[in-house]
C-alpha atoms as a PDB file:
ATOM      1  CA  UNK A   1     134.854 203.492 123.234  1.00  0.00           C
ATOM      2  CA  UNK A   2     132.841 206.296 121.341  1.00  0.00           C
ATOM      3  CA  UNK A   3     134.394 205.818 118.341  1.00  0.00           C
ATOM      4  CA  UNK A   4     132.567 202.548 118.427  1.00  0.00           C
ATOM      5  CA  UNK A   5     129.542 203.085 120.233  1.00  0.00           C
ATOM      6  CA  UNK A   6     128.930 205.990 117.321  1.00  0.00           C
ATOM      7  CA  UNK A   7     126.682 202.736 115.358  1.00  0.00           C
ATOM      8  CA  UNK A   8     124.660 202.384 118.548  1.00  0.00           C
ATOM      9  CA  UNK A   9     124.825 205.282 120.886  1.00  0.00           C
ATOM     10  CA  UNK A  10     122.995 203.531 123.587  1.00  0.00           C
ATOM     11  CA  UNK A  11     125.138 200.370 123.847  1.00  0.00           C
ATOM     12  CA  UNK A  12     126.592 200.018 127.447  1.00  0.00           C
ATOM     13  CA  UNK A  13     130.690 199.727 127.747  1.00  0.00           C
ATOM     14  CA  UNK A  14     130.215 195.680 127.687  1.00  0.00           C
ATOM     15  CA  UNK A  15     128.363 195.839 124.320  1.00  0.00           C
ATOM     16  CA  UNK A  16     130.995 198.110 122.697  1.00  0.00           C
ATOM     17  CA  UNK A  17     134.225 195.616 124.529  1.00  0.00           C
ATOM     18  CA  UNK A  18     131.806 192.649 123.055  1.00  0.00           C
ATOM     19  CA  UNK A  19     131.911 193.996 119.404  1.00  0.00           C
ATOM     20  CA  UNK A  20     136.124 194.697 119.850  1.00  0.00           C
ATOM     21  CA  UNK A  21     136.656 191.974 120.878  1.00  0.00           C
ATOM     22  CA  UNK A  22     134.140 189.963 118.091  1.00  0.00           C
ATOM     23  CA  UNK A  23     136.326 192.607 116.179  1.00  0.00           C
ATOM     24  CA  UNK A  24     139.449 190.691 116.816  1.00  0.00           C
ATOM     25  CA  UNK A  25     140.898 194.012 118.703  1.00  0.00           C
ATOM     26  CA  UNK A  26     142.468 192.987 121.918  1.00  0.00           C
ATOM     27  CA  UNK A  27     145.541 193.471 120.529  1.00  0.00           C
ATOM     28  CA  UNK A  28     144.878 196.965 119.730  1.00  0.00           C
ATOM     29  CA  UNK A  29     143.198 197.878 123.409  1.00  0.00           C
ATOM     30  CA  UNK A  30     146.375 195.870 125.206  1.00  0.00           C
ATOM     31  CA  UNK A  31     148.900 198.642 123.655  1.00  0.00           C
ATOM     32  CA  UNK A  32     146.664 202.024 123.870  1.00  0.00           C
ATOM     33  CA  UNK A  33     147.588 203.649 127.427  1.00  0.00           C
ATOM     34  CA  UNK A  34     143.837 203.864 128.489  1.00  0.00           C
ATOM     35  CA  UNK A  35     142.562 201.147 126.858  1.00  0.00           C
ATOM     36  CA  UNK A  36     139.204 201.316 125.282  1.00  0.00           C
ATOM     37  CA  UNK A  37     139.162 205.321 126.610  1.00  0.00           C
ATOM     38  CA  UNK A  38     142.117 206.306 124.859  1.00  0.00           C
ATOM     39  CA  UNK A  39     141.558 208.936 122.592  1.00  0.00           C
ATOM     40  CA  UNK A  40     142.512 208.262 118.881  1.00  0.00           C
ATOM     41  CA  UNK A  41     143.554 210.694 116.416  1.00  0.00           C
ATOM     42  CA  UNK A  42     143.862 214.597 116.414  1.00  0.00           C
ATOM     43  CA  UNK A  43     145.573 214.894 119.567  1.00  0.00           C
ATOM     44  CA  UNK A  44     145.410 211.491 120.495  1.00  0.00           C
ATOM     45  CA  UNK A  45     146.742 208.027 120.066  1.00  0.00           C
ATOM     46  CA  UNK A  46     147.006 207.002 115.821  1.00  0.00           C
ATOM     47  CA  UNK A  47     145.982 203.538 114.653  1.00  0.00           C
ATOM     48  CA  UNK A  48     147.579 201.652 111.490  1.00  0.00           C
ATOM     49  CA  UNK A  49     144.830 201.605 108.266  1.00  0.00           C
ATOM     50  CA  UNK A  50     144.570 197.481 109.415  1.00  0.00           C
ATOM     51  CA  UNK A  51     143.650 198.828 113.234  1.00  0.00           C
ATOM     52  CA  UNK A  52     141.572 201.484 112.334  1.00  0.00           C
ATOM     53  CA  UNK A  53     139.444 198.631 110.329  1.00  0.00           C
ATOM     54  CA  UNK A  54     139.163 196.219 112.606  1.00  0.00           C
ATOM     55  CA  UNK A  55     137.503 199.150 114.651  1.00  0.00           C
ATOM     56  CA  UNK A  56     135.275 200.060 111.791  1.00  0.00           C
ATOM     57  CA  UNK A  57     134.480 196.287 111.889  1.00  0.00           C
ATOM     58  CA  UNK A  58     133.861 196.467 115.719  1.00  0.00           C
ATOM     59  CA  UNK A  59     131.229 199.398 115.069  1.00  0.00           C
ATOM     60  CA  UNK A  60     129.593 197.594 112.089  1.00  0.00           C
ATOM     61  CA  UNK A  61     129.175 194.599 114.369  1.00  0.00           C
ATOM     62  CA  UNK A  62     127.596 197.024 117.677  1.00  0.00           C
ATOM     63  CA  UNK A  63     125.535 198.386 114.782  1.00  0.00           C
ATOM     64  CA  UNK A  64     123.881 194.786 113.770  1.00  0.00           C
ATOM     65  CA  UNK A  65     122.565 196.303 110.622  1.00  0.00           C
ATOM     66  CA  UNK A  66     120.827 193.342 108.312  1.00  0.00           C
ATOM     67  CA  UNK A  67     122.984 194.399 104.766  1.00  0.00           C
ATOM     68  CA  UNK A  68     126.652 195.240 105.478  1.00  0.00           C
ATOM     69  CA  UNK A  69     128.403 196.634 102.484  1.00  0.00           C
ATOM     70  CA  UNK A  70     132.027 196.451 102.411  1.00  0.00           C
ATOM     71  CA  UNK A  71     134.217 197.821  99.790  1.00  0.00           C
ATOM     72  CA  UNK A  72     137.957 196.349  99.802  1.00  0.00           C
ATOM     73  CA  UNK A  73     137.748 195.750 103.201  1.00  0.00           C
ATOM     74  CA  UNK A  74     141.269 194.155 103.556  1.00  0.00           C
ATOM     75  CA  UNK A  75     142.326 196.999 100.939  1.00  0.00           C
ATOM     76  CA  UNK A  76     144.953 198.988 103.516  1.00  0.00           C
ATOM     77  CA  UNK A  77     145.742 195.898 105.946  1.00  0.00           C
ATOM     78  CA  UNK A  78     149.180 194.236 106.466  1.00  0.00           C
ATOM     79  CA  UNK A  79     148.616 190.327 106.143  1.00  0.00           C
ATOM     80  CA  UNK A  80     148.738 190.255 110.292  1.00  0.00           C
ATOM     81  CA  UNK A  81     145.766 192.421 109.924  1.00  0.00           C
ATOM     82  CA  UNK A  82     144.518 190.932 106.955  1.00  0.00           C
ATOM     83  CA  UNK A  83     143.806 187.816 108.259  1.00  0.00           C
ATOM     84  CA  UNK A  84     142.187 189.071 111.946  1.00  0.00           C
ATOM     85  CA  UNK A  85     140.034 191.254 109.656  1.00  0.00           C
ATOM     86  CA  UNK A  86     139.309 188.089 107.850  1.00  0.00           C
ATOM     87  CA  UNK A  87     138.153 186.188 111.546  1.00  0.00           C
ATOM     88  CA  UNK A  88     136.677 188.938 112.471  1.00  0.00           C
ATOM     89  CA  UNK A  89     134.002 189.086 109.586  1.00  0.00           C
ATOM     90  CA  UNK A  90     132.714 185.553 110.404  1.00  0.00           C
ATOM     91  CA  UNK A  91     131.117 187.474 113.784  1.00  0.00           C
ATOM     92  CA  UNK A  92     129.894 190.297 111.268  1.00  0.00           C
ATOM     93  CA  UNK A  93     128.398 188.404 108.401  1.00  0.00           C
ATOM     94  CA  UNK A  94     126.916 185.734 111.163  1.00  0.00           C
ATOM     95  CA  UNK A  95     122.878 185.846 110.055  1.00  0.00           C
ATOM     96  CA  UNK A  96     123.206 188.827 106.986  1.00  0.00           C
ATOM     97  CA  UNK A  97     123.632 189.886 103.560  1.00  0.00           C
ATOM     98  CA  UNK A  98     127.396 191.155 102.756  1.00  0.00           C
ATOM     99  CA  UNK A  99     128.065 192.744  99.842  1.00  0.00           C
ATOM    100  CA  UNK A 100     131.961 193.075  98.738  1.00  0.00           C
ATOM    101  CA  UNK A 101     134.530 193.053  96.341  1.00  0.00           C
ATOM    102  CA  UNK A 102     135.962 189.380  94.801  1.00  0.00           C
ATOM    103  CA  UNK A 103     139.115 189.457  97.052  1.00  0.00           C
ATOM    104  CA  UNK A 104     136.424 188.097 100.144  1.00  0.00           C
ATOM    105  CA  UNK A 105     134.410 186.376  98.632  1.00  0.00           C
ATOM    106  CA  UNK A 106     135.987 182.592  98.435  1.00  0.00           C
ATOM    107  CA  UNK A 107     134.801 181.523 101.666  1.00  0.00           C
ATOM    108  CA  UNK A 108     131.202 182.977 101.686  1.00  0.00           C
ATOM    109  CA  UNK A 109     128.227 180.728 102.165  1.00  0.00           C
ATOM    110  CA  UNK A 110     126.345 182.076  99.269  1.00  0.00           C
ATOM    111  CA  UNK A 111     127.577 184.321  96.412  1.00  0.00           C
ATOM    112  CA  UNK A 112     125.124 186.267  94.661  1.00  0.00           C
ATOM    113  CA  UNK A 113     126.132 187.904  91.380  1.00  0.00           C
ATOM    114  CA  UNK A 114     124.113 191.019  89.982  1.00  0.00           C
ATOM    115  CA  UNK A 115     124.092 192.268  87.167  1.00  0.00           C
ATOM    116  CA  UNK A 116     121.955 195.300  86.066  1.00  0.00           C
ATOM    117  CA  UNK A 117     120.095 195.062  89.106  1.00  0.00           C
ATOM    118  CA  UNK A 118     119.236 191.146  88.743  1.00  0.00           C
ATOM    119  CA  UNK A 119     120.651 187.960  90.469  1.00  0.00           C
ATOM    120  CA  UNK A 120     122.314 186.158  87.518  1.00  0.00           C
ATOM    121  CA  UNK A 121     124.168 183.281  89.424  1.00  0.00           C
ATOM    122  CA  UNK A 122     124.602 182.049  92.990  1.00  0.00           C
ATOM    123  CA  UNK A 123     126.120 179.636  94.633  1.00  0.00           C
ATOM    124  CA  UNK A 124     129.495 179.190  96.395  1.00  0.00           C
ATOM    125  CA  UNK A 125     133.049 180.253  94.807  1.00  0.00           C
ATOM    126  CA  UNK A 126     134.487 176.745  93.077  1.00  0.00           C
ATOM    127  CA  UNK A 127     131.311 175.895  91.371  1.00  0.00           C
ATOM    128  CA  UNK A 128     131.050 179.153  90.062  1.00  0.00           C
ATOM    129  CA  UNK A 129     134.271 179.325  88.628  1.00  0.00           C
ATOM    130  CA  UNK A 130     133.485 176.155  86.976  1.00  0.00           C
ATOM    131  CA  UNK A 131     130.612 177.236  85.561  1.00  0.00           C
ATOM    132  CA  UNK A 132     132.554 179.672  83.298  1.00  0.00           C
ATOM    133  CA  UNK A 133     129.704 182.393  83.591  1.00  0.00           C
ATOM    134  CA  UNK A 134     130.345 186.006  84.630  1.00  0.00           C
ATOM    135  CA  UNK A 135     131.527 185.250  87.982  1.00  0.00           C
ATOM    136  CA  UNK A 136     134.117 183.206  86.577  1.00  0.00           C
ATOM    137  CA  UNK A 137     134.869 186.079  84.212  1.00  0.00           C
ATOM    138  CA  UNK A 138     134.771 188.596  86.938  1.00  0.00           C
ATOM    139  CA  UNK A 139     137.338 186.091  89.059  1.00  0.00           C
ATOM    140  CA  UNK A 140     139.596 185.957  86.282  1.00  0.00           C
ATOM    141  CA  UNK A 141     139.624 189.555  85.685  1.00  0.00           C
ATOM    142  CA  UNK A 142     140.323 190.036  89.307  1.00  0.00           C
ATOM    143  CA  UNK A 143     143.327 187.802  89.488  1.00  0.00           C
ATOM    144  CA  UNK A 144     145.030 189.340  85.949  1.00  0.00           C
ATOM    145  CA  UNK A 145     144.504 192.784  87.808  1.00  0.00           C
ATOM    146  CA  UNK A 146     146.240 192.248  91.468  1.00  0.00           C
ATOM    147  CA  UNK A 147     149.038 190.096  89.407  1.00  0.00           C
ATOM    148  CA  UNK A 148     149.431 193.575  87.281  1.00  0.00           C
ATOM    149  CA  UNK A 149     152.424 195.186  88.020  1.00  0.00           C
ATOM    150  CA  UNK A 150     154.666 198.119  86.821  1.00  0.00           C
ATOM    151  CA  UNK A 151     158.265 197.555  86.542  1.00  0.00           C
ATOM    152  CA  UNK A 152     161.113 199.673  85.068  1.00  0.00           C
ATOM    153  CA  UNK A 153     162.976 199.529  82.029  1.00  0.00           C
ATOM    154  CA  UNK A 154     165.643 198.061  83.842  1.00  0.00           C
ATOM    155  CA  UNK A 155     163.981 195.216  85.353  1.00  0.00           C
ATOM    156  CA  UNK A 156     162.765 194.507  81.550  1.00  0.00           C
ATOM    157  CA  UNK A 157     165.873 193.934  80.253  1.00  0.00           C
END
């Protein structure tokens, strides 16, 4: 409970269970022996890097901040996580500007690329991709990168 209601100290108990649950965290709240008042880590209850951002996502939505900047957001999340992280930013982004890395971008409304501090392109992911200009650069650079892989000698041969 006041690990979320840190963004907004004055937001009753409903406000904070409102934003975990926008958060997609009922899961997490069904297996924690108090519940929203368990205490989480040093001497307390630990969360799995996909838990502990959906709660970081719960206190970004209490916060309601207009600009919400997200940097590989689904970066430490199992896919189970992965994708309530995913449902869980449609309550988040609902109304503001999100900036993030490629990996979330597909299914944004509007994509804005900057570069050196200007809007170069926007639109939504397919048609820029097909317009072959530094977004579609950037996307191809992204995919190479998270296809990258080391492997041994061994599995070489």
């Amino acid at each position: 409970l006041e690990n979320v209601r840190a963004a907004r100290p004055e937001a009753t108990r409903e406000q904070v269970l409102a934003a975990l649950k926008a958060a997609q965290c009922q899961d997490i709240l069904d297996k924690l022996p108090q519940g929203v008042d368990t205490r989480l880590g040093a001497e307390g209850t630990y969360l799995s890097g996909g838990e502990q951002q959906r709660v970081a996502l719960a206190r970004a939505i209490l916060k309601d901040a207009p600009i919400v900047v997200l940097d590989e957001a689904t970066a430490f999340a199992d896919p189970e996580n992965e994708a309530l992280i995913q449902k869980a930013f449609a309550a988040l982004t609902k109304g503001l500007s999100l900036y993030t890395r490629l990996s979330t971008v597909v299914g944004a409304d509007k994509i804005v690329v900057l570069q050196e501090g200007h809007a170069v392109e926007q639109g939504t992911h397919a048609p820029r991709v097909a317009a072959n200009g530094l977004y579609a650069r950037m996307w191809a650079d992204y995919n190479r990168a998270v296809q990258w892989k080391i492997s041994s000698e061994k599995e070489a041969e």
